[in-house]
N, C-alpha and C. Protein backbone atom coordinates (compact mmCIF):
# COMPACT_ATOMS: atom_id res chain seq x y z
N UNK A 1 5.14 43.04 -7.85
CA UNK A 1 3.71 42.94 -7.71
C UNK A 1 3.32 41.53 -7.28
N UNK A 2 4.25 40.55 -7.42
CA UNK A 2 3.67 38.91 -7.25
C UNK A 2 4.03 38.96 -6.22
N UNK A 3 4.76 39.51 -5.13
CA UNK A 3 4.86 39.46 -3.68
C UNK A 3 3.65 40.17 -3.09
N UNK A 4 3.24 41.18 -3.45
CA UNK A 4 1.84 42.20 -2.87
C UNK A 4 0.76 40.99 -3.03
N UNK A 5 0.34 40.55 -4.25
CA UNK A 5 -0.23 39.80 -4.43
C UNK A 5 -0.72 38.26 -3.54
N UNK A 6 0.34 37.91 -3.45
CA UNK A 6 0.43 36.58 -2.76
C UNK A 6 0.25 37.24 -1.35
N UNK A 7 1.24 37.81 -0.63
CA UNK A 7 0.99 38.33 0.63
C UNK A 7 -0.18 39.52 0.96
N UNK A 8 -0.52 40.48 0.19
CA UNK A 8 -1.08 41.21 0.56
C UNK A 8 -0.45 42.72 1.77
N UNK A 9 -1.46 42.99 2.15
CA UNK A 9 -0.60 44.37 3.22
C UNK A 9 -1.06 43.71 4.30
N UNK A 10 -0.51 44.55 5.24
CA UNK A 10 -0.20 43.81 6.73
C UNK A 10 0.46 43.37 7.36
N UNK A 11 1.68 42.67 6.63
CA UNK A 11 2.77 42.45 7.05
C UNK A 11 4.16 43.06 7.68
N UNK A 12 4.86 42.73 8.31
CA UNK A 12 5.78 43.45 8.91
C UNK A 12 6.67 43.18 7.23
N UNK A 13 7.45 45.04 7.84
CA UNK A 13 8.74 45.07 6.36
C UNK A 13 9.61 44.49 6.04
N UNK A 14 9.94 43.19 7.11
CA UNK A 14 10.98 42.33 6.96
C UNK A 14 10.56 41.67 6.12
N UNK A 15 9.46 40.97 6.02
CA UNK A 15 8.81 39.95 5.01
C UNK A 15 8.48 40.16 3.96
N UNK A 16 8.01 41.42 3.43
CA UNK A 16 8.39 41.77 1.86
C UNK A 16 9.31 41.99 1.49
N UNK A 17 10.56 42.17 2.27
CA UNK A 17 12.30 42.69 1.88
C UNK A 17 12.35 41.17 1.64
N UNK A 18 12.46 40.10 2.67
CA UNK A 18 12.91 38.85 2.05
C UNK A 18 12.14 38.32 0.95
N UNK A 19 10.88 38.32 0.82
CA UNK A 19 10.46 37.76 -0.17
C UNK A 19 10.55 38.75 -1.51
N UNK A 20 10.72 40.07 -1.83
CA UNK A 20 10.73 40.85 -2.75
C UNK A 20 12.61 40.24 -3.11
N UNK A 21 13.39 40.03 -2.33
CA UNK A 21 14.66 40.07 -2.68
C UNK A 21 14.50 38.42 -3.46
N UNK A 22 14.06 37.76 -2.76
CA UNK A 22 13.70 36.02 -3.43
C UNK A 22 13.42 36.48 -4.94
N UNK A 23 12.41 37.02 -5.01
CA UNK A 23 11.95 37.57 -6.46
C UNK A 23 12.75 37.54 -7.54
N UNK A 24 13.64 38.92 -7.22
CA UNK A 24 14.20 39.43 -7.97
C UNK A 24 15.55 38.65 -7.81
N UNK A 25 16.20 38.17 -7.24
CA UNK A 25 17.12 37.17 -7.55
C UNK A 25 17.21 36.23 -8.41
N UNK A 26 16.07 35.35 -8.46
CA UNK A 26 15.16 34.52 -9.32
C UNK A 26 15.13 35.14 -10.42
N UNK A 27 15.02 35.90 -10.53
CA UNK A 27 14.44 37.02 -11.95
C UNK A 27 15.99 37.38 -12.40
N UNK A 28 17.10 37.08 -12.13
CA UNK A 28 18.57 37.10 -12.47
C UNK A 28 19.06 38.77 -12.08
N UNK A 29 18.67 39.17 -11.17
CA UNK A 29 19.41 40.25 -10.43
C UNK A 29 20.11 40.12 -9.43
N UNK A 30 21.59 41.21 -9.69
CA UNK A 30 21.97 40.87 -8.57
C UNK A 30 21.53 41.84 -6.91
N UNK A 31 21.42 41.02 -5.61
CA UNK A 31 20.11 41.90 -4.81
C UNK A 31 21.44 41.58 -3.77
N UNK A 32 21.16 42.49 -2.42
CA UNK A 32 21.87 42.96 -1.51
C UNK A 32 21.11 43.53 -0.79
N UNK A 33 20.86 42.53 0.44
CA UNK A 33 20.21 42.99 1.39
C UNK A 33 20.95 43.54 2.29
N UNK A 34 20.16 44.64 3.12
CA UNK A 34 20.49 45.23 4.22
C UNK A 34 21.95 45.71 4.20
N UNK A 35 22.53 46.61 3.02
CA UNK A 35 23.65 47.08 2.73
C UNK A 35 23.94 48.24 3.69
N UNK A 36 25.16 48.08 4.39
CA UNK A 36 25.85 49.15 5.38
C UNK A 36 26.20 50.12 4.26
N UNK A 37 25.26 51.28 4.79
CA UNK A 37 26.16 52.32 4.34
C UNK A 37 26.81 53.39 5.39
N UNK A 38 27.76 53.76 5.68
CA UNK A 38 28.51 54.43 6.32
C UNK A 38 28.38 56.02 6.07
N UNK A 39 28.63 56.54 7.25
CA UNK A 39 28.89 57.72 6.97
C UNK A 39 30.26 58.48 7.57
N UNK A 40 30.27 59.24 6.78
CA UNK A 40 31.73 60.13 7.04
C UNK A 40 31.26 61.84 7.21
N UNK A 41 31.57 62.20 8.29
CA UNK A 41 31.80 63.14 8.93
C UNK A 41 32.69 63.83 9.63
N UNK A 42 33.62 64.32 8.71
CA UNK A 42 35.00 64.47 8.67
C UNK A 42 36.02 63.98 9.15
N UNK A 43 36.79 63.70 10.46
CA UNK A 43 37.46 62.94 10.49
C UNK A 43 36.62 61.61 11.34
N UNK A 44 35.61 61.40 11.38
CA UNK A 44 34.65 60.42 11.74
C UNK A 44 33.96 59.89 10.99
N UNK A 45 34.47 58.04 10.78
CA UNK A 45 33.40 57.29 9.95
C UNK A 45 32.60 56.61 10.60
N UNK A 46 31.27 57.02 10.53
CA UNK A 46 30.21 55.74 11.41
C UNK A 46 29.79 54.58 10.40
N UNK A 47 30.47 53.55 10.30
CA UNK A 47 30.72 52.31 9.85
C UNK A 47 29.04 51.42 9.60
N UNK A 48 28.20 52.01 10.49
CA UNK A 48 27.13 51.50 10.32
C UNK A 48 26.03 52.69 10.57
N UNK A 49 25.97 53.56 9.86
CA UNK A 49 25.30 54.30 10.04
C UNK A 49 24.10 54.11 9.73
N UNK A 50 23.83 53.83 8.47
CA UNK A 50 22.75 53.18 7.91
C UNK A 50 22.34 51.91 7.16
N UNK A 51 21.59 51.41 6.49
CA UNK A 51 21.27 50.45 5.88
C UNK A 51 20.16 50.52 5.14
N UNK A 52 20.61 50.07 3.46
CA UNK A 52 19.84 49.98 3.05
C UNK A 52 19.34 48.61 2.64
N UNK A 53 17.55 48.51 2.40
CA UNK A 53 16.67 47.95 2.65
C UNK A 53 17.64 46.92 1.27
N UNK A 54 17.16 46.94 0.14
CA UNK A 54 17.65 46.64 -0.36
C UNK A 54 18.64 47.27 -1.84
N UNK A 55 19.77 46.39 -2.30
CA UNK A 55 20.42 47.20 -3.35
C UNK A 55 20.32 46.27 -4.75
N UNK A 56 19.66 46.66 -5.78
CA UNK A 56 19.84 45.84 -7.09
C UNK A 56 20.59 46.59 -8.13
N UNK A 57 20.99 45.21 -8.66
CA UNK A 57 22.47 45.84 -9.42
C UNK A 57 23.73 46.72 -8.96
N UNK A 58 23.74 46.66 -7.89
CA UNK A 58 24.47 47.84 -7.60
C UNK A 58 23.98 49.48 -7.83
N UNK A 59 22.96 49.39 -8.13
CA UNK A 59 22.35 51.02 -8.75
C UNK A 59 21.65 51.19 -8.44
N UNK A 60 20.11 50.75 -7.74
CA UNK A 60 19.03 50.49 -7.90
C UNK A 60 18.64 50.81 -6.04
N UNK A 61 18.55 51.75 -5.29
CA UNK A 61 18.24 51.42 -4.14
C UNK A 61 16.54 51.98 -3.97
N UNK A 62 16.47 50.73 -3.21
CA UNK A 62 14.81 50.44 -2.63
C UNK A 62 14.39 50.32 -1.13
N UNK A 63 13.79 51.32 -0.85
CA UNK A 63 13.59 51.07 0.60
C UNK A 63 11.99 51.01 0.25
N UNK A 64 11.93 50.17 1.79
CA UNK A 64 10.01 49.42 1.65
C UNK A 64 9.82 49.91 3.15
N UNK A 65 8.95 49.98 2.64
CA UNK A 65 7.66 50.47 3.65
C UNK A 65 6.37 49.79 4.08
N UNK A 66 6.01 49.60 5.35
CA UNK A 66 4.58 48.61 5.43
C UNK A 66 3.77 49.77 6.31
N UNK A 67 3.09 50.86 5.82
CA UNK A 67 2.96 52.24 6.46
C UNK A 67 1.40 52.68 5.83
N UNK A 68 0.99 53.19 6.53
CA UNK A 68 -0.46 53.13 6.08
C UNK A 68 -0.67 54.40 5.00
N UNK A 69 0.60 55.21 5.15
CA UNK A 69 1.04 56.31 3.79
C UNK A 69 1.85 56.79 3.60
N UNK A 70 2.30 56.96 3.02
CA UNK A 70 3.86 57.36 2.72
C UNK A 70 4.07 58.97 3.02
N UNK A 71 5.07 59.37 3.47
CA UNK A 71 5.09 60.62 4.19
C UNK A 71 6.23 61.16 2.89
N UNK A 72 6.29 62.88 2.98
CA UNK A 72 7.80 63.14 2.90
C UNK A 72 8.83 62.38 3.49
N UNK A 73 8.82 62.11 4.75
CA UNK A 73 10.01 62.16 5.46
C UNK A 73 10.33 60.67 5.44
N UNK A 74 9.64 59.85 4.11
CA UNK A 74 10.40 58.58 3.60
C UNK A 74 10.97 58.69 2.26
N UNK A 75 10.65 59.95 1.66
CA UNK A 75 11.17 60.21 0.18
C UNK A 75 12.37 60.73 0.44
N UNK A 76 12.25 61.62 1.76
CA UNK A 76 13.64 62.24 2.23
C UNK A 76 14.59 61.38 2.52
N UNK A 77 13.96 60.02 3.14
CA UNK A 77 14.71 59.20 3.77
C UNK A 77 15.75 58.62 2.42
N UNK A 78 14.88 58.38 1.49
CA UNK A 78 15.59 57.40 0.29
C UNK A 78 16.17 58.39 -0.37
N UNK A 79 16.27 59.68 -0.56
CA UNK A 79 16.93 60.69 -1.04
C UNK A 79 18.22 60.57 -0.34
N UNK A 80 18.54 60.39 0.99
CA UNK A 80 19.71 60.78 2.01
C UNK A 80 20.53 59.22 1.06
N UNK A 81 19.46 58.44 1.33
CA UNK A 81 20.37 57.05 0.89
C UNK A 81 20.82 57.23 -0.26
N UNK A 82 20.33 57.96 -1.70
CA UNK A 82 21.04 57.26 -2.71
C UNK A 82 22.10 58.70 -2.80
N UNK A 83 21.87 59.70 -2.05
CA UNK A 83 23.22 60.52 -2.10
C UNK A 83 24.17 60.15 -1.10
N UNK A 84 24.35 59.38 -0.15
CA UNK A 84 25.20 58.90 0.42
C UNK A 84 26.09 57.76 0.03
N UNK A 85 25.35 57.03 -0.80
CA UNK A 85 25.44 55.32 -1.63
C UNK A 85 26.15 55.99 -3.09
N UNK A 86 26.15 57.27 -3.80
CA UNK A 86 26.08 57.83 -5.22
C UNK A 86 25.43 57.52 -5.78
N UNK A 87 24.27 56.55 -5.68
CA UNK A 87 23.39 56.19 -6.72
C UNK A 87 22.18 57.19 -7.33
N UNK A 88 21.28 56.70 -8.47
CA UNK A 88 20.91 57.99 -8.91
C UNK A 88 19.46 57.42 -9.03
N UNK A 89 19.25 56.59 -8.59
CA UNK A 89 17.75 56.03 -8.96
C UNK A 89 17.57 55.21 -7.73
N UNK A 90 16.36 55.85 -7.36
CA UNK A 90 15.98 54.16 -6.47
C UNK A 90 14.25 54.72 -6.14
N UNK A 91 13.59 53.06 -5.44
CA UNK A 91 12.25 52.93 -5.19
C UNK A 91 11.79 53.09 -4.12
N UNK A 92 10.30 53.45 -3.29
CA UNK A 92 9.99 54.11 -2.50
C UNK A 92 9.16 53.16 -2.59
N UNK A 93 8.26 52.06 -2.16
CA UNK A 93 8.28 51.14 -2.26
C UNK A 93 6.51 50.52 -0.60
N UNK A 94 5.69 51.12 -0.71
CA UNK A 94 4.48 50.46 0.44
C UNK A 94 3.90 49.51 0.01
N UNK A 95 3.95 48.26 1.18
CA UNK A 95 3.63 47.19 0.63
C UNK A 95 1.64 47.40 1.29
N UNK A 96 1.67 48.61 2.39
CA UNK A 96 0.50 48.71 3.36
C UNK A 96 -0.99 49.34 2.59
N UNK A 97 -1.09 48.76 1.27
CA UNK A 97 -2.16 49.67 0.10
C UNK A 97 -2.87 48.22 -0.71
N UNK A 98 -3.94 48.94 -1.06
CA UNK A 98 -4.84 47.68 -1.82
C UNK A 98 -4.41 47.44 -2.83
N UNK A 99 -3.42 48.28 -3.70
CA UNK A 99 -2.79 48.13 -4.86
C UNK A 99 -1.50 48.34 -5.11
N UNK A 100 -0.75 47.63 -5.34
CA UNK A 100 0.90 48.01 -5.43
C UNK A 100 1.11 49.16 -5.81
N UNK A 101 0.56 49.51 -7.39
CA UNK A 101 1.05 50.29 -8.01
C UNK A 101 0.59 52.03 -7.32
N UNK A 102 -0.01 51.88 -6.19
CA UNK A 102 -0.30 52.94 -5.43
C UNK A 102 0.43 53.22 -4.60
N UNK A 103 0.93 52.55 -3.85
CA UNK A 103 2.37 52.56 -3.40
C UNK A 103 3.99 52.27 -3.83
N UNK A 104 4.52 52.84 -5.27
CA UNK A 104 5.39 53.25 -5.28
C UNK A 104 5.45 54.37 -5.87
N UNK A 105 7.15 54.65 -5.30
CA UNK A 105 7.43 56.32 -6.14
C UNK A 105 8.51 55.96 -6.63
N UNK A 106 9.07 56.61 -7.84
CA UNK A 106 10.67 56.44 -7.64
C UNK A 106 11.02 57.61 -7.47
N UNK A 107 12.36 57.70 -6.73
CA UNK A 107 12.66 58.95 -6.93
C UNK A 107 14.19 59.18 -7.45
N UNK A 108 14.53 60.60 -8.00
CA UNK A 108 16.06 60.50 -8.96
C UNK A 108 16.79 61.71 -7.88
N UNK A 109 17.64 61.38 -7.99
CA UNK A 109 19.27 61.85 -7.46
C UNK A 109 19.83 62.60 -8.53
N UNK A 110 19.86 64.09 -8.37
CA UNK A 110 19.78 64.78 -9.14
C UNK A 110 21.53 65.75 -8.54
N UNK A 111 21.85 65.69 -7.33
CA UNK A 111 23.09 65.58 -6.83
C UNK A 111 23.93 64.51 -7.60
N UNK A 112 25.34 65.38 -8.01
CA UNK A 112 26.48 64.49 -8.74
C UNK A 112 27.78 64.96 -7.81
């Protein structure tokens, strides 16, 4: 919320990923930007298939958004990521709203 705050919406998504990752680093997490995740499709690995926005703790994936509303097809998006990554939790995350807390979702990974 102290990044929304200080910056506000409007910004391109690069600039709340770096400054949200500043944050929480500071705040003693460990953060991982722009993590390759790969995909495998049977005997084909695409090595860079995707990337996620950011990764905390190792568990925690967050993709951000600077979007004037959040669609399905970004819940879907962070769904594909944390079943591809195994993770079971992660944030959905618009920085493009008058209030933070209006722009997030989390969503759970309910695939094991």
């Amino acid at each position: 919320m102290r990044v929304h705050t200080a910056l506000g919406p409007g910004l391109l998504e690069s600039a709340y990923e770096a400054c949200l990752a500043y944050e929480l680093a500071n705040a003693g997490f460990a953060v991982e930007r722009q993590r390759k995740l790969p995909i495998t499709y049977g005997d084909l690995k695409l090595e860079e298939g995707y990337r996620i926005d950011l990764l905390v703790e190792n568990s925690v994936v967050v993709e951000l958004k600077a979007v004037e509303q959040l669609r399905d097809v970004h819940e879907a998006q962070l769904l594909s990521y944390l079943r591809l990554s195994s993770c079971q939790v992660g944030l959905l995350i618009n920085f493009h709203v008058p209030h933070l807390r209006e722009g997030i979702r989390r969503v759970i990974n309910t695939r094991r």
